[in-house]
PDB file of N, CA and C in Angstrom:
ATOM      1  N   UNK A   1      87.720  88.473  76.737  1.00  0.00           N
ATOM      2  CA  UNK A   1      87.168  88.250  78.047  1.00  0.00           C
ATOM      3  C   UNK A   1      85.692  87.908  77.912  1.00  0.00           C
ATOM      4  N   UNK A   2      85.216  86.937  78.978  1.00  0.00           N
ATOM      5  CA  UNK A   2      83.900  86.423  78.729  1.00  0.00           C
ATOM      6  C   UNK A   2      83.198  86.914  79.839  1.00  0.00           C
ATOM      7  N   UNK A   3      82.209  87.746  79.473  1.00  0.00           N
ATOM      8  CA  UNK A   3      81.616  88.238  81.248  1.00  0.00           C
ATOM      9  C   UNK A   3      80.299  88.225  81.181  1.00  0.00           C
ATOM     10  N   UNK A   4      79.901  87.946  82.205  1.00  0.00           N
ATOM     11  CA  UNK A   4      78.702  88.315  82.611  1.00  0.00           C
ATOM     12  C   UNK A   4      78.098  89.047  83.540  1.00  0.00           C
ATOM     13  N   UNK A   5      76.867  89.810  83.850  1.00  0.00           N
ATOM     14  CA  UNK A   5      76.491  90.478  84.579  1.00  0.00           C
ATOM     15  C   UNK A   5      75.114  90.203  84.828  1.00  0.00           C
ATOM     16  N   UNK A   6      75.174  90.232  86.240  1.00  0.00           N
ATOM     17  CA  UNK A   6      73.475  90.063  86.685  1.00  0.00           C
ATOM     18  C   UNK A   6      73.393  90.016  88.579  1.00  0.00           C
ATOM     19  N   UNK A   7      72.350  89.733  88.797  1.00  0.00           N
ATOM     20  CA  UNK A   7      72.261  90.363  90.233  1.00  0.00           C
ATOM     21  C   UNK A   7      71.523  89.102  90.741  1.00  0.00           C
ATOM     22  N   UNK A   8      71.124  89.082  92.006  1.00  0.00           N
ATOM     23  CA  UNK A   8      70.629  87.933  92.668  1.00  0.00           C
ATOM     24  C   UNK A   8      69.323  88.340  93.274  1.00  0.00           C
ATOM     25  N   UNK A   9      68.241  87.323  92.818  1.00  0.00           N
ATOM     26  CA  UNK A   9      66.975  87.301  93.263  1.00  0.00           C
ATOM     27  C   UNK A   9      66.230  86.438  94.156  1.00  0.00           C
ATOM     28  N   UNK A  10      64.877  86.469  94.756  1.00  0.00           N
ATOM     29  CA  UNK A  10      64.737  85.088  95.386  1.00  0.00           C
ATOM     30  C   UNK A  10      64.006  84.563  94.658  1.00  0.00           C
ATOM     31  N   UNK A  11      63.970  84.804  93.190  1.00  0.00           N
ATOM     32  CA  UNK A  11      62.931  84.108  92.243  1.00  0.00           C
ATOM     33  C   UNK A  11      63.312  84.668  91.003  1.00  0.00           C
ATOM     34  N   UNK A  12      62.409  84.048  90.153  1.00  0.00           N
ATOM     35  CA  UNK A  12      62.792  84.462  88.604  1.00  0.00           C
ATOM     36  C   UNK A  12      62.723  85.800  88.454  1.00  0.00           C
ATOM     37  N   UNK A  13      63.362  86.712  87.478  1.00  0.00           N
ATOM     38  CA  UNK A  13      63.226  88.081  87.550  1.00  0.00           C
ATOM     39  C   UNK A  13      62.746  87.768  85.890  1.00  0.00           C
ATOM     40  N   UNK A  14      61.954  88.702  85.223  1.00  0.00           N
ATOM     41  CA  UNK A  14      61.534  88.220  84.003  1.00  0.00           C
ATOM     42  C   UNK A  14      61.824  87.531  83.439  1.00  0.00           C
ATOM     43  N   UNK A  15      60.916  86.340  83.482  1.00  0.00           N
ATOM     44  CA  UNK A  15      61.061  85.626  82.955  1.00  0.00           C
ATOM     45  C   UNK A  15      60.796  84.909  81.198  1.00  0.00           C
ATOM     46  N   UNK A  16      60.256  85.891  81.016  1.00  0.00           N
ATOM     47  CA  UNK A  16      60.067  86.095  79.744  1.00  0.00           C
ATOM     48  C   UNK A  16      60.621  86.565  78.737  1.00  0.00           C
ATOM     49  N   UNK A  17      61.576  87.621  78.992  1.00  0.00           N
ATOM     50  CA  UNK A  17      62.189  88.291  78.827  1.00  0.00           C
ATOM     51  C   UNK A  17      63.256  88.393  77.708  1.00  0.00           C
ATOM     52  N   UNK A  18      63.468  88.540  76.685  1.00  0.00           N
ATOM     53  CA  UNK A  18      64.585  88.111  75.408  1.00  0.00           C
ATOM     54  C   UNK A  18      65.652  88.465  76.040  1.00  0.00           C
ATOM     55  N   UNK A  19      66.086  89.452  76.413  1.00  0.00           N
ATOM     56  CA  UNK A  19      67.794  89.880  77.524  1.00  0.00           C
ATOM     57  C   UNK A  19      67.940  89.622  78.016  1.00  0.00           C
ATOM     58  N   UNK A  20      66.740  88.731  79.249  1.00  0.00           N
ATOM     59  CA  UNK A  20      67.493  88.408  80.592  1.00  0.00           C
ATOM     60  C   UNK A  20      66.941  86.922  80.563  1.00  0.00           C
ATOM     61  N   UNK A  21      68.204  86.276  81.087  1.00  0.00           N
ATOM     62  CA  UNK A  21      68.257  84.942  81.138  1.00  0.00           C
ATOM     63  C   UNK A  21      68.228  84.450  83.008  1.00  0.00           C
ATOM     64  N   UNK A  22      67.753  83.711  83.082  1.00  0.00           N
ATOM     65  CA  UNK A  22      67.824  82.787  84.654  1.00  0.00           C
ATOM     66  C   UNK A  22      69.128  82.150  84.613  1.00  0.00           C
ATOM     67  N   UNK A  23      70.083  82.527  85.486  1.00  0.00           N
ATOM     68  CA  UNK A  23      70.995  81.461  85.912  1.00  0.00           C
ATOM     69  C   UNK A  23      71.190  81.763  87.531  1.00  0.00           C
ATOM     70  N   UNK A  24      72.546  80.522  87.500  1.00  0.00           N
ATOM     71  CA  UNK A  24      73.026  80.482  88.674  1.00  0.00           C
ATOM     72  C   UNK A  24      74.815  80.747  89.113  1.00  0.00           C
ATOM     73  N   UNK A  25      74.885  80.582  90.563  1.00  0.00           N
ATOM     74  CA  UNK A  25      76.036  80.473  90.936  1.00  0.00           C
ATOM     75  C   UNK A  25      76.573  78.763  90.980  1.00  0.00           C
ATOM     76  N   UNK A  26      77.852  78.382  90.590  1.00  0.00           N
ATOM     77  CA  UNK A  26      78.057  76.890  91.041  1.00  0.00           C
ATOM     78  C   UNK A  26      77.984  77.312  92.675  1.00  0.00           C
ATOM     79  N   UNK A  27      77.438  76.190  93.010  1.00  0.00           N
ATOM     80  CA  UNK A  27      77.745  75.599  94.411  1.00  0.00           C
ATOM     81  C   UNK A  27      79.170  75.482  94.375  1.00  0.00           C
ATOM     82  N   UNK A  28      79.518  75.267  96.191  1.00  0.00           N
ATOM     83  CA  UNK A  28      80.852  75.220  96.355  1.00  0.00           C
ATOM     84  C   UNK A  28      81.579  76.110  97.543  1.00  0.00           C
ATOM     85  N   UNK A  29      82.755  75.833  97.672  1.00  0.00           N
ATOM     86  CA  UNK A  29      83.349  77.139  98.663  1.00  0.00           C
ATOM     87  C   UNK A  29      84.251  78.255  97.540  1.00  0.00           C
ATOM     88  N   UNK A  30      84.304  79.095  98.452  1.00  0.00           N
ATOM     89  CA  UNK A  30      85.014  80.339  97.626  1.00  0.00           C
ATOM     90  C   UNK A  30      86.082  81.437  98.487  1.00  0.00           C
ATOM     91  N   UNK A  31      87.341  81.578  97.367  1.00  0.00           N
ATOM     92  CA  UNK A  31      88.110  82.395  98.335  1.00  0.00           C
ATOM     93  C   UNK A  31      87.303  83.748  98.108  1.00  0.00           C
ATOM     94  N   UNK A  32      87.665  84.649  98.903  1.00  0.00           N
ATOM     95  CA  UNK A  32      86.955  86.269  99.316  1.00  0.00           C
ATOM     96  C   UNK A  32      87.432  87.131 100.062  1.00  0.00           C
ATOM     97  N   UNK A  33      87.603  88.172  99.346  1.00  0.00           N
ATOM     98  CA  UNK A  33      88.286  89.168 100.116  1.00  0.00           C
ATOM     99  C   UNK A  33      87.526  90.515  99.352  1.00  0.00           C
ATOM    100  N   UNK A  34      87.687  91.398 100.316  1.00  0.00           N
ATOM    101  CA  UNK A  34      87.270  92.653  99.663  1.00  0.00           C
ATOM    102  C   UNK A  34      88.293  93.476 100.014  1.00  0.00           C
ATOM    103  N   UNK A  35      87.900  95.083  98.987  1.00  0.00           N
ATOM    104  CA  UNK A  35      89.060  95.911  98.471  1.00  0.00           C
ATOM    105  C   UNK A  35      88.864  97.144  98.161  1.00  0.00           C
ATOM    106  N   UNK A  36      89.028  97.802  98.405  1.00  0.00           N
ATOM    107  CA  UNK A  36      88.740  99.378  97.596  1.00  0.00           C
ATOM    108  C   UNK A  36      89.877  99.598  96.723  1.00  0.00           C
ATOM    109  N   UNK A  37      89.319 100.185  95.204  1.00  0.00           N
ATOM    110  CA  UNK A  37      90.547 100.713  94.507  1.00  0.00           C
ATOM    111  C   UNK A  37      91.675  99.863  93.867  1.00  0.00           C
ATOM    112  N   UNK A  38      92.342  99.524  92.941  1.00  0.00           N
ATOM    113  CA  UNK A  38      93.341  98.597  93.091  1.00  0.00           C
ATOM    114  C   UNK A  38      92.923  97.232  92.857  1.00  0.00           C
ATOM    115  N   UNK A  39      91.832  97.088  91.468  1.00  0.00           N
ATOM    116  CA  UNK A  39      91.270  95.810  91.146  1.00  0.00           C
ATOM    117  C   UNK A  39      91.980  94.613  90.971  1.00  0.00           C
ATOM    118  N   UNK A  40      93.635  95.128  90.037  1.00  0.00           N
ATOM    119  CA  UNK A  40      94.755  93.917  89.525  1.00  0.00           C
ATOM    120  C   UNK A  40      95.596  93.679  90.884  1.00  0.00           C
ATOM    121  N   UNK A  41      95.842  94.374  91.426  1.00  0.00           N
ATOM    122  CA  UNK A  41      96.641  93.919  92.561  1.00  0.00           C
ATOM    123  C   UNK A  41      95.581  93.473  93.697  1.00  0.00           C
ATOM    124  N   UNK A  42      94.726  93.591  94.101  1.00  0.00           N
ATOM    125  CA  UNK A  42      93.566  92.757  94.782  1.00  0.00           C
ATOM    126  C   UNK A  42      93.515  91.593  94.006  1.00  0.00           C
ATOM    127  N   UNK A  43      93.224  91.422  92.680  1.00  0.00           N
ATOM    128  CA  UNK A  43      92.939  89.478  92.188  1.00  0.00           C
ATOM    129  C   UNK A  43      94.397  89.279  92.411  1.00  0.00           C
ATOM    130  N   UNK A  44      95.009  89.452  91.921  1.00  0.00           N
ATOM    131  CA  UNK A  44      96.359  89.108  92.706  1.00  0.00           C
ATOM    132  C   UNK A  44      96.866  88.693  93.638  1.00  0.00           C
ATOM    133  N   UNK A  45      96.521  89.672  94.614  1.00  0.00           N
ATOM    134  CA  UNK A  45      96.628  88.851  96.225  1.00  0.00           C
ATOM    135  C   UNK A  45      95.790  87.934  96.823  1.00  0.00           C
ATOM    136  N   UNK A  46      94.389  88.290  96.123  1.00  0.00           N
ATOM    137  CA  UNK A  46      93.706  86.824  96.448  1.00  0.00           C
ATOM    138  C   UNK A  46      94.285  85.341  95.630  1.00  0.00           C
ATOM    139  N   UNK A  47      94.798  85.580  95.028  1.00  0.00           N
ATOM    140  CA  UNK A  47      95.348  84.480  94.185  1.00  0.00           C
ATOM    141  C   UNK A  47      96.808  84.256  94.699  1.00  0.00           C
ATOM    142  N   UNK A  48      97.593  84.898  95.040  1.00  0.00           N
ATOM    143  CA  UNK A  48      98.808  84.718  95.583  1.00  0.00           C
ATOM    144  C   UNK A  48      98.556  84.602  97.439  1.00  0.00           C
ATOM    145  N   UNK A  49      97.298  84.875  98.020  1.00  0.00           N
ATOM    146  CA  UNK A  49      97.255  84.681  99.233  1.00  0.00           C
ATOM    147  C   UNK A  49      96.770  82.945  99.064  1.00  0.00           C
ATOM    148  N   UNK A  50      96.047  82.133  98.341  1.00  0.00           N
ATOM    149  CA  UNK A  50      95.550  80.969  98.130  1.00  0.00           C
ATOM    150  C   UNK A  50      96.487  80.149  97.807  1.00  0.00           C
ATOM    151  N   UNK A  51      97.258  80.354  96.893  1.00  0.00           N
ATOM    152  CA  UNK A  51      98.284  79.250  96.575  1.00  0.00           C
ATOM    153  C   UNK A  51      99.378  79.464  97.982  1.00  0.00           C
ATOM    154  N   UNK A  52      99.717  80.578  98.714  1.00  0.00           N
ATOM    155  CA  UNK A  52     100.081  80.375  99.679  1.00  0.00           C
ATOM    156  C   UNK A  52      99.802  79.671 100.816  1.00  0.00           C
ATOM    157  N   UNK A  53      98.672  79.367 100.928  1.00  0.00           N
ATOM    158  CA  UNK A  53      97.897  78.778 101.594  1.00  0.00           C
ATOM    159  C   UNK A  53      97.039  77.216 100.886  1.00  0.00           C
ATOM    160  N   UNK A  54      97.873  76.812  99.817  1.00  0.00           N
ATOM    161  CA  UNK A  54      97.657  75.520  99.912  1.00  0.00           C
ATOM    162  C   UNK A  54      96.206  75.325  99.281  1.00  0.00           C
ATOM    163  N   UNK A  55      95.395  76.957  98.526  1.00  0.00           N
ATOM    164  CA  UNK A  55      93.960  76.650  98.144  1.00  0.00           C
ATOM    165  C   UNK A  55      94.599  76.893  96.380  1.00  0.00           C
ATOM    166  N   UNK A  56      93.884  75.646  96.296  1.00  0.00           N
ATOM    167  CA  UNK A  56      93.239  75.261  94.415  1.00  0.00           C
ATOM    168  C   UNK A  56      92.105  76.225  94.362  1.00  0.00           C
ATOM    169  N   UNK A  57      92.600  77.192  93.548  1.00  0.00           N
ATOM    170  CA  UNK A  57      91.913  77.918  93.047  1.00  0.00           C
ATOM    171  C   UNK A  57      90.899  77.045  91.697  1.00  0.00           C
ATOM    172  N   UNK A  58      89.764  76.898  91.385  1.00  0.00           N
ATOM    173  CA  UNK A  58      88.990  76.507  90.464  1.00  0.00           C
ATOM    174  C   UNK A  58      89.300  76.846  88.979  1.00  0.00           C
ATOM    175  N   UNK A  59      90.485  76.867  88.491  1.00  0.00           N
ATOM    176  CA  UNK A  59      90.587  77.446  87.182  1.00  0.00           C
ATOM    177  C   UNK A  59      91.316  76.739  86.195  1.00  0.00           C
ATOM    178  N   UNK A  60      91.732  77.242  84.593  1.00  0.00           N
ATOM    179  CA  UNK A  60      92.238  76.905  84.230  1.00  0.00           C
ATOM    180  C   UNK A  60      93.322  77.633  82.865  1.00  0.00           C
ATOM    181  N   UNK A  61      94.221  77.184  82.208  1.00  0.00           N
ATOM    182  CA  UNK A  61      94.941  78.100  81.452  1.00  0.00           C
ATOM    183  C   UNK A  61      93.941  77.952  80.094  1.00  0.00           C
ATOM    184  N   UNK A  62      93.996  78.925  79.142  1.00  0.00           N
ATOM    185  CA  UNK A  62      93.956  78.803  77.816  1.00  0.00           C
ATOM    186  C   UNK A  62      94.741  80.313  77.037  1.00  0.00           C
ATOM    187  N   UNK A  63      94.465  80.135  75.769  1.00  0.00           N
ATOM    188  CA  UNK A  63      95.519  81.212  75.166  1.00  0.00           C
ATOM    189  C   UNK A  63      95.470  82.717  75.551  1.00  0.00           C
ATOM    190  N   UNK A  64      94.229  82.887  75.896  1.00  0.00           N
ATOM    191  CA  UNK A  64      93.696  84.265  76.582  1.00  0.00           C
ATOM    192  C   UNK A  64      94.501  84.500  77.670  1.00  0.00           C
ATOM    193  N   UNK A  65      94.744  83.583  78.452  1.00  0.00           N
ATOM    194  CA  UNK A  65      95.011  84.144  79.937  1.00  0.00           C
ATOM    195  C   UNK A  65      94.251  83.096  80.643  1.00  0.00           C
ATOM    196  N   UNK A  66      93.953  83.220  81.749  1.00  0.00           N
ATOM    197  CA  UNK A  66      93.378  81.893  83.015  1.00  0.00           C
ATOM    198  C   UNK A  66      91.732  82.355  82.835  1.00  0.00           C
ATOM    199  N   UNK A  67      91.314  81.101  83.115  1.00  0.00           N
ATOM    200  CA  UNK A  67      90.180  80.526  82.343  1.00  0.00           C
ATOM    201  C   UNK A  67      89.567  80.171  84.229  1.00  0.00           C
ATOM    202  N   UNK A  68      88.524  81.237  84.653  1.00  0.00           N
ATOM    203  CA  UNK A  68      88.082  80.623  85.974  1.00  0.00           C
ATOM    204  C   UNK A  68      86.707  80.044  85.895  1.00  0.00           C
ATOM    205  N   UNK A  69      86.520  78.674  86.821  1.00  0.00           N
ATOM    206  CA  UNK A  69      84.891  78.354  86.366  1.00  0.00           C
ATOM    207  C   UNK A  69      84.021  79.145  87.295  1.00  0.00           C
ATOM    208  N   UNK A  70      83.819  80.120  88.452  1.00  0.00           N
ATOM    209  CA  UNK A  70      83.046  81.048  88.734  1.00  0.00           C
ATOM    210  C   UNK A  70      84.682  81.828  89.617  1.00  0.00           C
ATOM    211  N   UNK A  71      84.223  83.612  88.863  1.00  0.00           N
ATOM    212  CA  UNK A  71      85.288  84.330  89.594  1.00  0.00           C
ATOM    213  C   UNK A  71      84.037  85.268  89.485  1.00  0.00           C
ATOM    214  N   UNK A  72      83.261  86.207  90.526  1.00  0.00           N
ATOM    215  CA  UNK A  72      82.661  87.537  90.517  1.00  0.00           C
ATOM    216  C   UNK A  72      82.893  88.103  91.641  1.00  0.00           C
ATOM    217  N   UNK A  73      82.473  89.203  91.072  1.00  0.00           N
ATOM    218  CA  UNK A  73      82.353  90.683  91.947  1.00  0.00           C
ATOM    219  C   UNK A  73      80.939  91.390  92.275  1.00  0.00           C
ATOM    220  N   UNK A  74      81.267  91.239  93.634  1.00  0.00           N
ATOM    221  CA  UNK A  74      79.663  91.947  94.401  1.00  0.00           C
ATOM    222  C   UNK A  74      79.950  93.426  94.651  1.00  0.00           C
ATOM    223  N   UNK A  75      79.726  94.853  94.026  1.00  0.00           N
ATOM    224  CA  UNK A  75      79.881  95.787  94.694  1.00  0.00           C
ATOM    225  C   UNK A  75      78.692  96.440  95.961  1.00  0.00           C
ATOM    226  N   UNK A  76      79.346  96.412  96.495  1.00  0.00           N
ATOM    227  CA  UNK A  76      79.120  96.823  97.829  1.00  0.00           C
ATOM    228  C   UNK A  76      78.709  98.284  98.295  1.00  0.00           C
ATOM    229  N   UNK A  77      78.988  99.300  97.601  1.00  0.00           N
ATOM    230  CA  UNK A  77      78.938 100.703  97.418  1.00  0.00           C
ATOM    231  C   UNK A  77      77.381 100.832  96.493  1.00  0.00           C
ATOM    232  N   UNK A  78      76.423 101.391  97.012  1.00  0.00           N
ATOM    233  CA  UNK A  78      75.379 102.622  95.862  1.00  0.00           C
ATOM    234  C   UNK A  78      76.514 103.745  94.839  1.00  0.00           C
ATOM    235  N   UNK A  79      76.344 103.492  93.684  1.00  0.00           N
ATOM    236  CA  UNK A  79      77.369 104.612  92.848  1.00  0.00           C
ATOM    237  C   UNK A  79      76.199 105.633  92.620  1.00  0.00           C
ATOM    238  N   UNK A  80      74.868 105.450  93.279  1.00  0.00           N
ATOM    239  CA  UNK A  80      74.324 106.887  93.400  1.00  0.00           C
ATOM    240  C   UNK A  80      74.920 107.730  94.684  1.00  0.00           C
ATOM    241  N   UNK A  81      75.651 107.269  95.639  1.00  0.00           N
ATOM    242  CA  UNK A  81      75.689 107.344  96.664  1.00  0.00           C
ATOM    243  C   UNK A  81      77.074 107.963  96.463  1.00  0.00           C
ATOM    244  N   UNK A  82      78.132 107.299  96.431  1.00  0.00           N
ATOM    245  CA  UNK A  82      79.381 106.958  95.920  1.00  0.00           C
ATOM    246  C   UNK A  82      79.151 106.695  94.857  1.00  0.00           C
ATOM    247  N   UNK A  83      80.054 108.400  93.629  1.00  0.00           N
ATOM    248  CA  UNK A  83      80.061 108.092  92.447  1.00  0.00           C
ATOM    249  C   UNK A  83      81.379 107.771  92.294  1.00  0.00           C
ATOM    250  N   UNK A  84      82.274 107.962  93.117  1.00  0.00           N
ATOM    251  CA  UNK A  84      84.120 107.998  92.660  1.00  0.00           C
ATOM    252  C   UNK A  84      84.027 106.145  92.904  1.00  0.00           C
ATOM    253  N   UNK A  85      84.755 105.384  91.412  1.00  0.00           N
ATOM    254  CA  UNK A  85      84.747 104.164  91.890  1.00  0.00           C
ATOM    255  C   UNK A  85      86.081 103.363  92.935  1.00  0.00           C
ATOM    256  N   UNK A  86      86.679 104.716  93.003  1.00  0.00           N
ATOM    257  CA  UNK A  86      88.120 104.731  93.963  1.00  0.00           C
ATOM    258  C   UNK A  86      87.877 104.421  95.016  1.00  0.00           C
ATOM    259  N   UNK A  87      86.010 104.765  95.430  1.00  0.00           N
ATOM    260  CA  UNK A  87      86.230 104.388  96.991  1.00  0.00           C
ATOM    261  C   UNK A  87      85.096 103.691  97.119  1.00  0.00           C
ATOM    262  N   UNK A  88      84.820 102.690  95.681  1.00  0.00           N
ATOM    263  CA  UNK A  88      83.600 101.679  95.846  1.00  0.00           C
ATOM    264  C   UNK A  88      84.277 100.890  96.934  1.00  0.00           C
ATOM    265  N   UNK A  89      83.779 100.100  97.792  1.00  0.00           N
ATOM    266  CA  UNK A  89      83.850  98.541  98.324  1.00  0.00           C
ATOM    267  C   UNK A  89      83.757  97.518  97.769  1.00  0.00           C
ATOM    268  N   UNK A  90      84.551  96.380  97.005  1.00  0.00           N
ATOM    269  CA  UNK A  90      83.814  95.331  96.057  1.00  0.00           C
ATOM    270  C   UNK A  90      84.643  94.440  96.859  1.00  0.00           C
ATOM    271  N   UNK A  91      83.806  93.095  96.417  1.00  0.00           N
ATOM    272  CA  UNK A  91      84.245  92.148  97.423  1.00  0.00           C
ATOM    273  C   UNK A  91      84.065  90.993  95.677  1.00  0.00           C
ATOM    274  N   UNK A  92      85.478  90.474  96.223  1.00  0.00           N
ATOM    275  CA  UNK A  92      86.107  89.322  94.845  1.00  0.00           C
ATOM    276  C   UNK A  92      86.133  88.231  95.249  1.00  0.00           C
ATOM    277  N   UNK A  93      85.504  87.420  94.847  1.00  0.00           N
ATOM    278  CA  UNK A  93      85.044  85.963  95.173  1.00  0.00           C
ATOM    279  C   UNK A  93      85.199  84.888  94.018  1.00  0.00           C
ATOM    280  N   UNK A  94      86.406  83.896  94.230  1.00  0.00           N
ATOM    281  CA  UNK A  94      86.582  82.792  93.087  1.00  0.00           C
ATOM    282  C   UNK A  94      86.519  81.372  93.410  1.00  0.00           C
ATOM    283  N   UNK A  95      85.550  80.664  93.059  1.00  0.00           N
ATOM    284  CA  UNK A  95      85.653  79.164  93.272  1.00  0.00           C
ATOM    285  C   UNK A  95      86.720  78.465  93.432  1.00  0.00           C
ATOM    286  N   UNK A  96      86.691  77.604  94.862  1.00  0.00           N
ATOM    287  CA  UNK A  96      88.268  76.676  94.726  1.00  0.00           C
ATOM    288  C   UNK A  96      87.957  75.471  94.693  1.00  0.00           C
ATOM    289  N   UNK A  97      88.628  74.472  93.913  1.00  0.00           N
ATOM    290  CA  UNK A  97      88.270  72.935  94.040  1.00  0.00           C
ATOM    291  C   UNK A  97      87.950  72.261  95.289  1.00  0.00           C
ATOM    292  N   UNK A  98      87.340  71.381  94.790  1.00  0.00           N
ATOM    293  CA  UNK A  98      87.587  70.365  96.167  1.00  0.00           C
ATOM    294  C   UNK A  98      88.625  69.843  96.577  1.00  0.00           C
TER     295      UNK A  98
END
């Protein structure tokens, strides 16, 4: 699995920095749904609610498993706040073609 992690700024966040790199999100529309609990069966239904609905999901196969060109997760929950991740809020968001 290839992942990345990072957060959103309105400007460079160190930029100097050897660990942290500047990027971005692709532009584009995106399916979205949020979920508590129940991460595989949530991408799931967002993915089985889209092809039901006629949306090209942005992705592709390789030997790993499906290959997406932007799939992330915004959590929504403080885990200082909420430490149980059973009852984080995360909201799953994957690029669909044009």
């Amino acid at each position: 699995m290839d992942l990345e992690a990072g957060y959103f700024t309105a400007g460079t966040a160190h930029p100097n920095h050897p660990r942290f790199q500047a990027g971005s999100m692709p532009a584009g529309s995106y399916a979205t749904m949020k979920y508590r609990d129940h991460a595989r069966r949530a991408n799931q239904a967002l993915q089985d609610w889209a092809r039901d609905n006629g949306i090209m999901l942005d992705r592709g196969s390789v030997a790993e498993g499906d290959e997406f060109a932007c799939r992330y997760e915004a959590f929504w929950t403080d885990p200082t706040v909420e430490p149980r991740k059973t009852r984080w809020t995360v909201e799953l968001s994957i690029l669909v073609t044009k």
